[in-house]
PDB file of N, CA and C in Angstrom:
ATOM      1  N   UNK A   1     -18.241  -4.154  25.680  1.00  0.00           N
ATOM      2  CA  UNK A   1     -18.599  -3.885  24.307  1.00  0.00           C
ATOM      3  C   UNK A   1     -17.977  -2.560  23.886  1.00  0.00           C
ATOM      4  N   UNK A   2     -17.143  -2.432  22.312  1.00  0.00           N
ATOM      5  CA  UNK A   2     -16.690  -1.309  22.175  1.00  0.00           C
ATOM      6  C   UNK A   2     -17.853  -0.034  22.049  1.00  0.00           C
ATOM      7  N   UNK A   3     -17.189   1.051  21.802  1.00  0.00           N
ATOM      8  CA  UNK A   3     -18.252   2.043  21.428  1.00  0.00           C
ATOM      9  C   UNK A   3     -18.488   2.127  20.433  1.00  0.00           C
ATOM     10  N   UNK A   4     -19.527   2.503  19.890  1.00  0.00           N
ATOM     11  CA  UNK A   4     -20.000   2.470  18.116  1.00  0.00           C
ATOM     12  C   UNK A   4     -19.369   4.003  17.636  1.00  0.00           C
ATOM     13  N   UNK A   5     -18.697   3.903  16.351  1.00  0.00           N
ATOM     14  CA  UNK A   5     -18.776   5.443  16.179  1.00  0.00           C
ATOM     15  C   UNK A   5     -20.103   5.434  14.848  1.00  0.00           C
ATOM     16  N   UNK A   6     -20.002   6.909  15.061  1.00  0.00           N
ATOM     17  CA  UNK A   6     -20.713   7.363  13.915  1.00  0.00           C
ATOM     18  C   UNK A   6     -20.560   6.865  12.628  1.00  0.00           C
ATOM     19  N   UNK A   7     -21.066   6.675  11.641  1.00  0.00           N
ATOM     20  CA  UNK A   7     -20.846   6.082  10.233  1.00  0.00           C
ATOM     21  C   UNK A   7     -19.871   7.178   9.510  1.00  0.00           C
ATOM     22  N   UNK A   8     -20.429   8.336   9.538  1.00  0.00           N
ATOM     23  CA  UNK A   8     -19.764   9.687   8.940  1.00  0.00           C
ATOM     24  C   UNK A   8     -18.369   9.513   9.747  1.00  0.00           C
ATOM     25  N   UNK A   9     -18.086   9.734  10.918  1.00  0.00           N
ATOM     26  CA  UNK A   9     -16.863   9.848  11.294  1.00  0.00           C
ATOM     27  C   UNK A   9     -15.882   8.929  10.884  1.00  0.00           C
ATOM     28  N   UNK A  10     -16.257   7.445  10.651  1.00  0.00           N
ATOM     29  CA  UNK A  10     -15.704   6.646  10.710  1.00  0.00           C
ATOM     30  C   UNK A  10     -14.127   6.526   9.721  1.00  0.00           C
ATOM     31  N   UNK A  11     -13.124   6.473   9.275  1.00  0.00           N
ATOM     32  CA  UNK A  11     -12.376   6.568   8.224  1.00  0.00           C
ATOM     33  C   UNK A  11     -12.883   5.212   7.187  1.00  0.00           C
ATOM     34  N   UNK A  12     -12.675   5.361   5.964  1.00  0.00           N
ATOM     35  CA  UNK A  12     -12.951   4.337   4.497  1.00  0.00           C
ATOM     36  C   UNK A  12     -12.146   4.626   4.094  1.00  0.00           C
ATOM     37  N   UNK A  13     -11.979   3.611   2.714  1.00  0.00           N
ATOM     38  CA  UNK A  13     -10.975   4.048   1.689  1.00  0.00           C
ATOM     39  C   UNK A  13     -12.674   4.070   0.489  1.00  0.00           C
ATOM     40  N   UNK A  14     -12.288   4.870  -0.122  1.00  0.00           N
ATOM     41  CA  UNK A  14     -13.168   5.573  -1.208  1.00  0.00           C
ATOM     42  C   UNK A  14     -12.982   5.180  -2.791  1.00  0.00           C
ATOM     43  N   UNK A  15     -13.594   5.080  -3.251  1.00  0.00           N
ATOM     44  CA  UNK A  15     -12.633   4.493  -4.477  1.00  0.00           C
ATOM     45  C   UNK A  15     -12.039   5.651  -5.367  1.00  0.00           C
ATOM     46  N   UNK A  16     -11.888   6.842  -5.382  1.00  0.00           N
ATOM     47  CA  UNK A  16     -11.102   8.151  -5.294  1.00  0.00           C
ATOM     48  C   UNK A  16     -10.121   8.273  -4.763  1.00  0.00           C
ATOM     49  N   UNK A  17     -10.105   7.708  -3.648  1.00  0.00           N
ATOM     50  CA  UNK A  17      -8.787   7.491  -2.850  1.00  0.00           C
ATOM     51  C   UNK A  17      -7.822   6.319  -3.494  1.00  0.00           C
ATOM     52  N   UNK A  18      -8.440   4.956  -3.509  1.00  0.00           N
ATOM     53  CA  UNK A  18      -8.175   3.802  -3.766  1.00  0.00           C
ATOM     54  C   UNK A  18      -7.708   4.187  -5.316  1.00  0.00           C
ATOM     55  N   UNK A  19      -7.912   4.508  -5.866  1.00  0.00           N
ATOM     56  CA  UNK A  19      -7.420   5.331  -7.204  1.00  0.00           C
ATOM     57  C   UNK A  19      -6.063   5.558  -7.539  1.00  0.00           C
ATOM     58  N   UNK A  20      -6.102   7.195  -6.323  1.00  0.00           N
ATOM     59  CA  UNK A  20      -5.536   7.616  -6.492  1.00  0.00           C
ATOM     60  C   UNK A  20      -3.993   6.951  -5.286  1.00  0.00           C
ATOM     61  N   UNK A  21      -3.980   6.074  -4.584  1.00  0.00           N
ATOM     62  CA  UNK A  21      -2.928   5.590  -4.233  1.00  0.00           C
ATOM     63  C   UNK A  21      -2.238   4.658  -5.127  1.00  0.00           C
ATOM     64  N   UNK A  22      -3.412   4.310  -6.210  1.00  0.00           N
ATOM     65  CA  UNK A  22      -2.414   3.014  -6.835  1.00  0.00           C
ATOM     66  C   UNK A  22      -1.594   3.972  -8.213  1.00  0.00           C
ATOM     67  N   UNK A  23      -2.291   4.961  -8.192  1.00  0.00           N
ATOM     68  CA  UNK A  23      -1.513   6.001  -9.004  1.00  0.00           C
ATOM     69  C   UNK A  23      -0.342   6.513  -8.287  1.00  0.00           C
ATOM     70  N   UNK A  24       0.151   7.103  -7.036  1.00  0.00           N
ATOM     71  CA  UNK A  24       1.308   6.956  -6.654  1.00  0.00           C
ATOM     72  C   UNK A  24       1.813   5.598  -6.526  1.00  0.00           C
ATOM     73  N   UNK A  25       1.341   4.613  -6.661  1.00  0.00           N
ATOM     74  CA  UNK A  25       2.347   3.018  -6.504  1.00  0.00           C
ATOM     75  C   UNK A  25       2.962   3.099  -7.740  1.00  0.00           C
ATOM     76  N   UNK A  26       2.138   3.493  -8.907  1.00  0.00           N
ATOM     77  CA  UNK A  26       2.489   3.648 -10.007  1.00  0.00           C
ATOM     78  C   UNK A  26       3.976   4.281 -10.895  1.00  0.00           C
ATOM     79  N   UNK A  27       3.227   5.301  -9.721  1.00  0.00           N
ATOM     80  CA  UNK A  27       4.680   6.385  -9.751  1.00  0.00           C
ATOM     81  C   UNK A  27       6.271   6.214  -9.154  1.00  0.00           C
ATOM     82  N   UNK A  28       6.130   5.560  -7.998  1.00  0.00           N
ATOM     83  CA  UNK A  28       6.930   5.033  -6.952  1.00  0.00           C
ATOM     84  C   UNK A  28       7.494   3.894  -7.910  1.00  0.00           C
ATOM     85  N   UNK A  29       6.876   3.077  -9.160  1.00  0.00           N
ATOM     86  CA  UNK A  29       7.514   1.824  -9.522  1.00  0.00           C
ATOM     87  C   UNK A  29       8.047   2.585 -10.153  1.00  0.00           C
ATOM     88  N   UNK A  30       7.582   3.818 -11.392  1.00  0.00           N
ATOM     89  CA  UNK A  30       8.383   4.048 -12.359  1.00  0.00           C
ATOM     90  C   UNK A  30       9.638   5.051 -11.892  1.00  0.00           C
ATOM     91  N   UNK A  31       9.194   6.019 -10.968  1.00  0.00           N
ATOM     92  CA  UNK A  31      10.795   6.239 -10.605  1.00  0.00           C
ATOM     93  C   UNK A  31      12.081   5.380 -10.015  1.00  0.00           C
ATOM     94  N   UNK A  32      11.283   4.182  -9.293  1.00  0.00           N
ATOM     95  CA  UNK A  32      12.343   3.172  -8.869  1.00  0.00           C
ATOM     96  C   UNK A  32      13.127   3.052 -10.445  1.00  0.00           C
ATOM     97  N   UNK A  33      12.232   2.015 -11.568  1.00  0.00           N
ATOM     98  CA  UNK A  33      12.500   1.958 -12.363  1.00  0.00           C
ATOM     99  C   UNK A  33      13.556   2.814 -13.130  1.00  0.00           C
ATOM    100  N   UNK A  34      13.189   4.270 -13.476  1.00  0.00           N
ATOM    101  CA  UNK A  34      14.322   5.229 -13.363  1.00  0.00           C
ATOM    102  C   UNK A  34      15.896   4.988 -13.297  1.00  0.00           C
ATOM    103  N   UNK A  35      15.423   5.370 -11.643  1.00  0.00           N
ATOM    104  CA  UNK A  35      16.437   5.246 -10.512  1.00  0.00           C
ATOM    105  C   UNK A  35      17.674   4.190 -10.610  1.00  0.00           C
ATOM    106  N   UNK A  36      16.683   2.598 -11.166  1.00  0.00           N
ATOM    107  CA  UNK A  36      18.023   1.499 -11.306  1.00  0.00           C
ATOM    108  C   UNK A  36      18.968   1.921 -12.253  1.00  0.00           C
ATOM    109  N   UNK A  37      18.689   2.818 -13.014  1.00  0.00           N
ATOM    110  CA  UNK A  37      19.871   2.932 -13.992  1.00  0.00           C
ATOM    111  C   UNK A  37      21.081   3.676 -13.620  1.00  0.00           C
ATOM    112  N   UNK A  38      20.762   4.133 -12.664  1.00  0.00           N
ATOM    113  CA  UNK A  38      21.665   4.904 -11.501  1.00  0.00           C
ATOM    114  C   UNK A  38      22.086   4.095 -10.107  1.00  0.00           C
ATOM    115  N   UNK A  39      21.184   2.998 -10.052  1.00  0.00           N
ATOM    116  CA  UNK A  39      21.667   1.780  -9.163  1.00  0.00           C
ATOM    117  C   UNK A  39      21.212   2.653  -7.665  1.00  0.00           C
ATOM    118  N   UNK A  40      20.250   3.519  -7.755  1.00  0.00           N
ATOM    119  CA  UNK A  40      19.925   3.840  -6.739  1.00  0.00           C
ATOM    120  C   UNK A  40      18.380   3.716  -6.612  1.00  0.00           C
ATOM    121  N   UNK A  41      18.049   2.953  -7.099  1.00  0.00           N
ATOM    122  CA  UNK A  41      16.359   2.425  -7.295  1.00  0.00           C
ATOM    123  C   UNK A  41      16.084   2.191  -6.041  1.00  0.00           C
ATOM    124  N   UNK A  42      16.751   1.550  -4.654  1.00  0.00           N
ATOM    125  CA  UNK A  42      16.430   1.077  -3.709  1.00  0.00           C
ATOM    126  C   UNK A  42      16.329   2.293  -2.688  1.00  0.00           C
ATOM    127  N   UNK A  43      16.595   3.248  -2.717  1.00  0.00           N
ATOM    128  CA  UNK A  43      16.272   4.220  -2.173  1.00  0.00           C
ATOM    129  C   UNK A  43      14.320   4.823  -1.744  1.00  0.00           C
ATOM    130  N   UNK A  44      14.318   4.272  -2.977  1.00  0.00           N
ATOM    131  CA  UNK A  44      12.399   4.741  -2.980  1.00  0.00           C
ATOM    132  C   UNK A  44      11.580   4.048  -2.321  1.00  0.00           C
ATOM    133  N   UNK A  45      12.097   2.599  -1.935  1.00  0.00           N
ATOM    134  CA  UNK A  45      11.111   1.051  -1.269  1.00  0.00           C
ATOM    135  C   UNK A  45      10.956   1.971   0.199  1.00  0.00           C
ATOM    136  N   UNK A  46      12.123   2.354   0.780  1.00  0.00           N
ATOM    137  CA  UNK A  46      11.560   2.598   2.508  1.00  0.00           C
ATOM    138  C   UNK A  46      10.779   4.494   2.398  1.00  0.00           C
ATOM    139  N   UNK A  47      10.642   5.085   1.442  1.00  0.00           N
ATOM    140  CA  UNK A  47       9.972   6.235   1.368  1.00  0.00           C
ATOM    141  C   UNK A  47       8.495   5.362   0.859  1.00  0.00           C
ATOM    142  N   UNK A  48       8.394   4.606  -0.177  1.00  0.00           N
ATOM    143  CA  UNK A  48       7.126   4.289  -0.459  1.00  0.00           C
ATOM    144  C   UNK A  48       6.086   3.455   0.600  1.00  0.00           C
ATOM    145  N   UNK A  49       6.942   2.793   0.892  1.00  0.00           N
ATOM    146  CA  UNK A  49       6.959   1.806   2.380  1.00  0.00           C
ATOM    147  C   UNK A  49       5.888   2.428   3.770  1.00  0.00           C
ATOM    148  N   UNK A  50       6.814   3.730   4.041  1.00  0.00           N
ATOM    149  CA  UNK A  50       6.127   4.756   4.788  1.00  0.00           C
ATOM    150  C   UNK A  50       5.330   5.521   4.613  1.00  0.00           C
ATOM    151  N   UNK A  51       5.296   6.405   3.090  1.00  0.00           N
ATOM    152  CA  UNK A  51       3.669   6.723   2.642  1.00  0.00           C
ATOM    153  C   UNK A  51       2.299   5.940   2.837  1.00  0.00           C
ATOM    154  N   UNK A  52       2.819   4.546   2.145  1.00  0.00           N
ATOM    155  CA  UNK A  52       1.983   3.842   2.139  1.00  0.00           C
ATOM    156  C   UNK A  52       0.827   3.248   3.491  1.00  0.00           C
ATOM    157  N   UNK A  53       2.033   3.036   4.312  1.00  0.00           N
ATOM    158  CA  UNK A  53       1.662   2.850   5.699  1.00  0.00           C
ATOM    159  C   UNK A  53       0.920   3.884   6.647  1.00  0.00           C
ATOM    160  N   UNK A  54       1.150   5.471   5.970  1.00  0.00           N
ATOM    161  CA  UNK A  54       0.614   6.327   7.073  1.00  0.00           C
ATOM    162  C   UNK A  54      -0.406   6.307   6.669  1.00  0.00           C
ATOM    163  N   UNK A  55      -0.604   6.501   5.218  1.00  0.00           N
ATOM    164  CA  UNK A  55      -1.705   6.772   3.887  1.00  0.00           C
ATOM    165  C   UNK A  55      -2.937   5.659   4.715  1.00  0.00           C
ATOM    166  N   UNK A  56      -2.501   4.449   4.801  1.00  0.00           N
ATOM    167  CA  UNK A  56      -3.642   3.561   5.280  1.00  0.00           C
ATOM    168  C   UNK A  56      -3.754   3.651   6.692  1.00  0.00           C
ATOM    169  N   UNK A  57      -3.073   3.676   7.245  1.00  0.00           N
ATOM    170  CA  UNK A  57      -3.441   4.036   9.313  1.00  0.00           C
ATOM    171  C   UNK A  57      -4.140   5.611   8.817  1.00  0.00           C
ATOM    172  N   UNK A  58      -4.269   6.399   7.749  1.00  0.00           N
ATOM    173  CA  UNK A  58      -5.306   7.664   8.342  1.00  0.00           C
ATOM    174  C   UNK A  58      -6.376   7.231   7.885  1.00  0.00           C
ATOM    175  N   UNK A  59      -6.562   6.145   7.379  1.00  0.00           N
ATOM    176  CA  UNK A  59      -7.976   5.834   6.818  1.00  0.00           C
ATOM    177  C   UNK A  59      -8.539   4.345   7.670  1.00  0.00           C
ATOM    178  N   UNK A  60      -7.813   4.297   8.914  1.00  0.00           N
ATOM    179  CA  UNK A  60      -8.144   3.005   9.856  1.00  0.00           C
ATOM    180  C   UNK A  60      -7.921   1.662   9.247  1.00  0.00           C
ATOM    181  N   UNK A  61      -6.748   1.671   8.624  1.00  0.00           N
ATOM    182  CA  UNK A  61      -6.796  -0.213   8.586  1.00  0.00           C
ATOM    183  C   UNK A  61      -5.300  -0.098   8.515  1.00  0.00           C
ATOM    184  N   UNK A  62      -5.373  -0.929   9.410  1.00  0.00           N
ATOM    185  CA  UNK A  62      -4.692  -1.412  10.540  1.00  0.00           C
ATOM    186  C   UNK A  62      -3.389  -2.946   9.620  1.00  0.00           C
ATOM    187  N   UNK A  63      -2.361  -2.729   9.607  1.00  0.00           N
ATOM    188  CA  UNK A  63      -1.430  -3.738   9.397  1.00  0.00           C
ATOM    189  C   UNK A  63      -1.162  -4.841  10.331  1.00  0.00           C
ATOM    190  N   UNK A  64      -1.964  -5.125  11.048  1.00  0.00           N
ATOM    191  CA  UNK A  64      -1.623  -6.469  12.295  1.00  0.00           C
ATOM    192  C   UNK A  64      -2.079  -7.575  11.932  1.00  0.00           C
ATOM    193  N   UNK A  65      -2.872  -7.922  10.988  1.00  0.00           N
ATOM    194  CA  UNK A  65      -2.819  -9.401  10.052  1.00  0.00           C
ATOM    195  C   UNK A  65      -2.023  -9.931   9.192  1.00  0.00           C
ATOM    196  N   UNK A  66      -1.635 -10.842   9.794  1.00  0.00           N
ATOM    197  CA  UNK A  66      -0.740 -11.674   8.308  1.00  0.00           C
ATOM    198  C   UNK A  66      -0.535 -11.602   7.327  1.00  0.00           C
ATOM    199  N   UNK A  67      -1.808 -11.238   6.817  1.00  0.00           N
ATOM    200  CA  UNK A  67      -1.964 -11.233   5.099  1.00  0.00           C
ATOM    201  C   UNK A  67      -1.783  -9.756   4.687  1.00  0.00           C
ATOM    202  N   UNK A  68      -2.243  -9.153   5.511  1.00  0.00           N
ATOM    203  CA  UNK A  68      -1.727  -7.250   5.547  1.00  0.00           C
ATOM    204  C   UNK A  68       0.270  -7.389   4.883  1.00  0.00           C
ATOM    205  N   UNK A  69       0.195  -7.498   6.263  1.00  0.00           N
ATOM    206  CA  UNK A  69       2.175  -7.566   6.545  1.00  0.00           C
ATOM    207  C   UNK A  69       2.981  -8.125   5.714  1.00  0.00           C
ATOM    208  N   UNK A  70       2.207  -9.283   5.256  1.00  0.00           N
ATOM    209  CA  UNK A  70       3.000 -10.102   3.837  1.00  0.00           C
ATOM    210  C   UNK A  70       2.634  -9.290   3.056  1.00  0.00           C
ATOM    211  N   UNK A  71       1.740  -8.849   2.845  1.00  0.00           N
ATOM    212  CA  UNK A  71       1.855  -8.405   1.417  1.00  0.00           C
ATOM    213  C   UNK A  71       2.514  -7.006   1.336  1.00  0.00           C
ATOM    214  N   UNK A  72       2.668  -6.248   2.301  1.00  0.00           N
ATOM    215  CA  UNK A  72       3.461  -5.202   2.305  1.00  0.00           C
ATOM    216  C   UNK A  72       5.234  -5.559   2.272  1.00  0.00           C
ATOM    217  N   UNK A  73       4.970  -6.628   3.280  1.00  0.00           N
ATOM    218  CA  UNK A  73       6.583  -6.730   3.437  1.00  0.00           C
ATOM    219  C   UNK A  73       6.850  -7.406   2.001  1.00  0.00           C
ATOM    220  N   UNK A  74       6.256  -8.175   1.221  1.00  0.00           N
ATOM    221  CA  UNK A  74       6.807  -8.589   0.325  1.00  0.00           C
ATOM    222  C   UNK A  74       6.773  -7.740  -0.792  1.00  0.00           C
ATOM    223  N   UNK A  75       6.297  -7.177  -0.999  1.00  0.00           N
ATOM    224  CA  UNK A  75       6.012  -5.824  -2.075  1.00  0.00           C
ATOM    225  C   UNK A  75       7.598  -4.851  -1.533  1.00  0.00           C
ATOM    226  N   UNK A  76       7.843  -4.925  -0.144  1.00  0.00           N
ATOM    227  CA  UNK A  76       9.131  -4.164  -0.359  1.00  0.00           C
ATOM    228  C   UNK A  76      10.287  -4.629  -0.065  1.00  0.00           C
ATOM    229  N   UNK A  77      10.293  -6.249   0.115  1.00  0.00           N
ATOM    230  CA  UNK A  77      11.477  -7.105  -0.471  1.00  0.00           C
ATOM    231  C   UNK A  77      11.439  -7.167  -2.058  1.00  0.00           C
ATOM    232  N   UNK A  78      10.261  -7.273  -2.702  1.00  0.00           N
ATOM    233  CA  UNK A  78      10.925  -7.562  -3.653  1.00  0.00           C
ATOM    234  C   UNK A  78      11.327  -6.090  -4.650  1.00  0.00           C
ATOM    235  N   UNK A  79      11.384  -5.002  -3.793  1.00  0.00           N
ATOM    236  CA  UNK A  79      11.808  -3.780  -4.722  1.00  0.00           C
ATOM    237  C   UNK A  79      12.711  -3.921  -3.741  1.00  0.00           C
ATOM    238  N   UNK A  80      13.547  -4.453  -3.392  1.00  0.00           N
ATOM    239  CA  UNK A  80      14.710  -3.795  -2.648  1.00  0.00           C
ATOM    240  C   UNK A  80      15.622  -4.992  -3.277  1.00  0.00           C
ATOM    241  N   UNK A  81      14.983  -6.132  -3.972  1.00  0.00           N
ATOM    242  CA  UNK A  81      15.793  -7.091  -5.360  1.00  0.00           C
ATOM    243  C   UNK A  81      16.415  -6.156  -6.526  1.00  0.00           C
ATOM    244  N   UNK A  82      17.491  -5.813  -6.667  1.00  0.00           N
ATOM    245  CA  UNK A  82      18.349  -5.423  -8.248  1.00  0.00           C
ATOM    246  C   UNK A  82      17.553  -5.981  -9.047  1.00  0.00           C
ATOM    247  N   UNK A  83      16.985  -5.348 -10.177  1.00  0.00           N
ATOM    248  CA  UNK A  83      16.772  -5.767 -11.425  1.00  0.00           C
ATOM    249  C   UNK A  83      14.920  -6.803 -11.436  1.00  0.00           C
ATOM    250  N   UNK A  84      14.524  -7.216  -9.891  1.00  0.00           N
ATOM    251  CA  UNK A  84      13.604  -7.822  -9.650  1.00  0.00           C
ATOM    252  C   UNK A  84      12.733  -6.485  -9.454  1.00  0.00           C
ATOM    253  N   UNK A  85      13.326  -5.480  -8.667  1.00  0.00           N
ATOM    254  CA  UNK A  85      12.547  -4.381  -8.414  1.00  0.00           C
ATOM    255  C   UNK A  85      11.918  -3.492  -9.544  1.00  0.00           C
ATOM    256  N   UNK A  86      11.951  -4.111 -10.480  1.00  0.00           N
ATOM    257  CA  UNK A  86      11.236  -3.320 -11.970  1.00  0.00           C
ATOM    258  C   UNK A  86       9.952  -3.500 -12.187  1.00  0.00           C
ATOM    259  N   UNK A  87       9.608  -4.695 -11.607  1.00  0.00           N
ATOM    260  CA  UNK A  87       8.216  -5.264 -11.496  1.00  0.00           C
ATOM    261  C   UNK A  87       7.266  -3.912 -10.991  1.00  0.00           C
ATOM    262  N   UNK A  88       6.560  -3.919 -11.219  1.00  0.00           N
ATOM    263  CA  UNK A  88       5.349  -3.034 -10.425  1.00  0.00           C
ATOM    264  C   UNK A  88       4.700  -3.835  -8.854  1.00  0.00           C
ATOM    265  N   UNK A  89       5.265  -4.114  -8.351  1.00  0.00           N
ATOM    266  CA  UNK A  89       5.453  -4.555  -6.801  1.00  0.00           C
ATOM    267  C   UNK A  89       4.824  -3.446  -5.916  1.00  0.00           C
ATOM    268  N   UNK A  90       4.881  -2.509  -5.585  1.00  0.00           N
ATOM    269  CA  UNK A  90       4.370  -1.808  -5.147  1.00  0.00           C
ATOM    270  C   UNK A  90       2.943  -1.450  -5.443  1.00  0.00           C
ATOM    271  N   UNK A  91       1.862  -1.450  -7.057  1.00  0.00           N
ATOM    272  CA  UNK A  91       1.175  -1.226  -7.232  1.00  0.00           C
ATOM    273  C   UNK A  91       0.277  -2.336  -7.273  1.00  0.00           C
ATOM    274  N   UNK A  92       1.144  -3.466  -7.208  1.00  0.00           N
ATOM    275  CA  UNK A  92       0.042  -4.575  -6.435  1.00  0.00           C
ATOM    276  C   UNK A  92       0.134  -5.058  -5.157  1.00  0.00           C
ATOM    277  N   UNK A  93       0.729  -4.356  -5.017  1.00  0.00           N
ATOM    278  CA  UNK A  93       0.567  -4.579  -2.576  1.00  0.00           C
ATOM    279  C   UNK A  93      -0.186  -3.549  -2.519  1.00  0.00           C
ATOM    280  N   UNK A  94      -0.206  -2.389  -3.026  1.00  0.00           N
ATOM    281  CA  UNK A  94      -1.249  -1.414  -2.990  1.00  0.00           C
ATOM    282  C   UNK A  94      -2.661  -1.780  -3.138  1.00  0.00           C
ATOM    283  N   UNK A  95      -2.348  -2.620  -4.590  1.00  0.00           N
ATOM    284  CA  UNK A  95      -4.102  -2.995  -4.811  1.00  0.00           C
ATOM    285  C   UNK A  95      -5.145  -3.828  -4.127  1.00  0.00           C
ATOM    286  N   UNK A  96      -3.745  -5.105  -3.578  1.00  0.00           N
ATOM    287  CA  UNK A  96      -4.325  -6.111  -3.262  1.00  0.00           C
ATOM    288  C   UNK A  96      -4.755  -5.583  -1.533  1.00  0.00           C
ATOM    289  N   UNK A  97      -4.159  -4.743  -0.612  1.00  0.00           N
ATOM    290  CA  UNK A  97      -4.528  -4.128   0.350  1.00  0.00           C
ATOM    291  C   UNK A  97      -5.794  -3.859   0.554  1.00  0.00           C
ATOM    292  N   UNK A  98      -5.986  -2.547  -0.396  1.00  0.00           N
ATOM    293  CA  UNK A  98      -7.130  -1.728  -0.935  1.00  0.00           C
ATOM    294  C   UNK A  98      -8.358  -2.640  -1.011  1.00  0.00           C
ATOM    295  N   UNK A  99      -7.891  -3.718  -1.613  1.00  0.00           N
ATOM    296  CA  UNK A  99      -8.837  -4.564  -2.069  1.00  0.00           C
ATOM    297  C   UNK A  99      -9.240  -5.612  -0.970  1.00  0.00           C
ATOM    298  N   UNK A 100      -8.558  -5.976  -0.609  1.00  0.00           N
ATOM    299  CA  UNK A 100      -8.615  -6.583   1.159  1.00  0.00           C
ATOM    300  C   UNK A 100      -9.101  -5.879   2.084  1.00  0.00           C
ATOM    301  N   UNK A 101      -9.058  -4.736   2.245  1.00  0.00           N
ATOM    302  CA  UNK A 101     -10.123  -3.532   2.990  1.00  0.00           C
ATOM    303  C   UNK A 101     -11.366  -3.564   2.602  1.00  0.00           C
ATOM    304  N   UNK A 102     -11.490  -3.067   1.533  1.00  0.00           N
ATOM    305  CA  UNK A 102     -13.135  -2.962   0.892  1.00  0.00           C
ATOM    306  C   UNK A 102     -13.462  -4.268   1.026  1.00  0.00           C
ATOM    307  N   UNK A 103     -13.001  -5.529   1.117  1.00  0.00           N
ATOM    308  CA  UNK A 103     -13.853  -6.688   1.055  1.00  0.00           C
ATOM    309  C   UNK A 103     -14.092  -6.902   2.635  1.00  0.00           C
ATOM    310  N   UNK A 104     -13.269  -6.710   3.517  1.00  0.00           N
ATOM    311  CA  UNK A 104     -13.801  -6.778   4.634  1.00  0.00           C
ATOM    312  C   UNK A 104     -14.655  -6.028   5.147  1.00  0.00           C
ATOM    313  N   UNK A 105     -14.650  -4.400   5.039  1.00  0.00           N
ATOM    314  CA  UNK A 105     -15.752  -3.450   5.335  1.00  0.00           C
ATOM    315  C   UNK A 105     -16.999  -3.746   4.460  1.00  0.00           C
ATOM    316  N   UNK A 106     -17.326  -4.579   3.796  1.00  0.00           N
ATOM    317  CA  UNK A 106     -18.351  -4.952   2.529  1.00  0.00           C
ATOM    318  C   UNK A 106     -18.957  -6.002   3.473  1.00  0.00           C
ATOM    319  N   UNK A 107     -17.771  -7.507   4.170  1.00  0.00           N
ATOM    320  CA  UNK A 107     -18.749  -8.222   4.799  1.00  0.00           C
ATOM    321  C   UNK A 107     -18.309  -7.832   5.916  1.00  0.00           C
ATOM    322  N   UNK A 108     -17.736  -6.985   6.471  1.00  0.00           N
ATOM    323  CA  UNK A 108     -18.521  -6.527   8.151  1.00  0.00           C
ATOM    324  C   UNK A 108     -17.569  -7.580   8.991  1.00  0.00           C
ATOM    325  N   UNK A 109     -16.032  -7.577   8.780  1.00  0.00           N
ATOM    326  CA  UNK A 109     -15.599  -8.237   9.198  1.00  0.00           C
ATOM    327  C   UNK A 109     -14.692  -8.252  10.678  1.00  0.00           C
TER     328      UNK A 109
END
């Protein structure tokens, strides 16, 4: 049996937090956005890519499910699409994550 941690210790996403990441997704689309007009929009997918990823491993959830990985990996295929990458892609792999966390820590999954 694992060990229990403390409730306090434990890492969450907060909805302060959860906030404020979809506000950098936000940001990350509109400088991509920017960026294509300079044809260097694709530059920002593997920096956002990696924020994103550390941002959620410091708050314990973990990318090793399917539905995690797709939705990340597809959020940064489709900004690494010319002209597809305008979409706000990033701020809904963000959300839908976020939102896939809190529903599992809600039913205790």
């Amino acid at each position: 049996m694992p060990p229990q941690q403390h409730p306090k210790l434990r890492p969450e996403l907060g909805n302060q937090t959860i906030a404020l990441m979809i506000s950098v997704a936000l940001f990350f689309d509109a400088l991509q956005g920017m960026l294509n007009f300079l044809l260097m929009g694709w530059l920002v997918s593997p920096v956002a890519l990696l924020t994103f990823w550390l941002w959620f491993r410091l708050h314990g959830i973990k990318f090793t499910s399917a539905k995690r990985i797709g939705i990340m990996g597809g959020g940064f295929i489709l900004e690494m699409i010319p002209m597809i990458n305008t979409l706000p892609a990033w701020t809904l792999a963000v959300s839908l994550v976020a939102l896939d966390a809190k529903i599992k820590k809600k039913l205790d999954i």
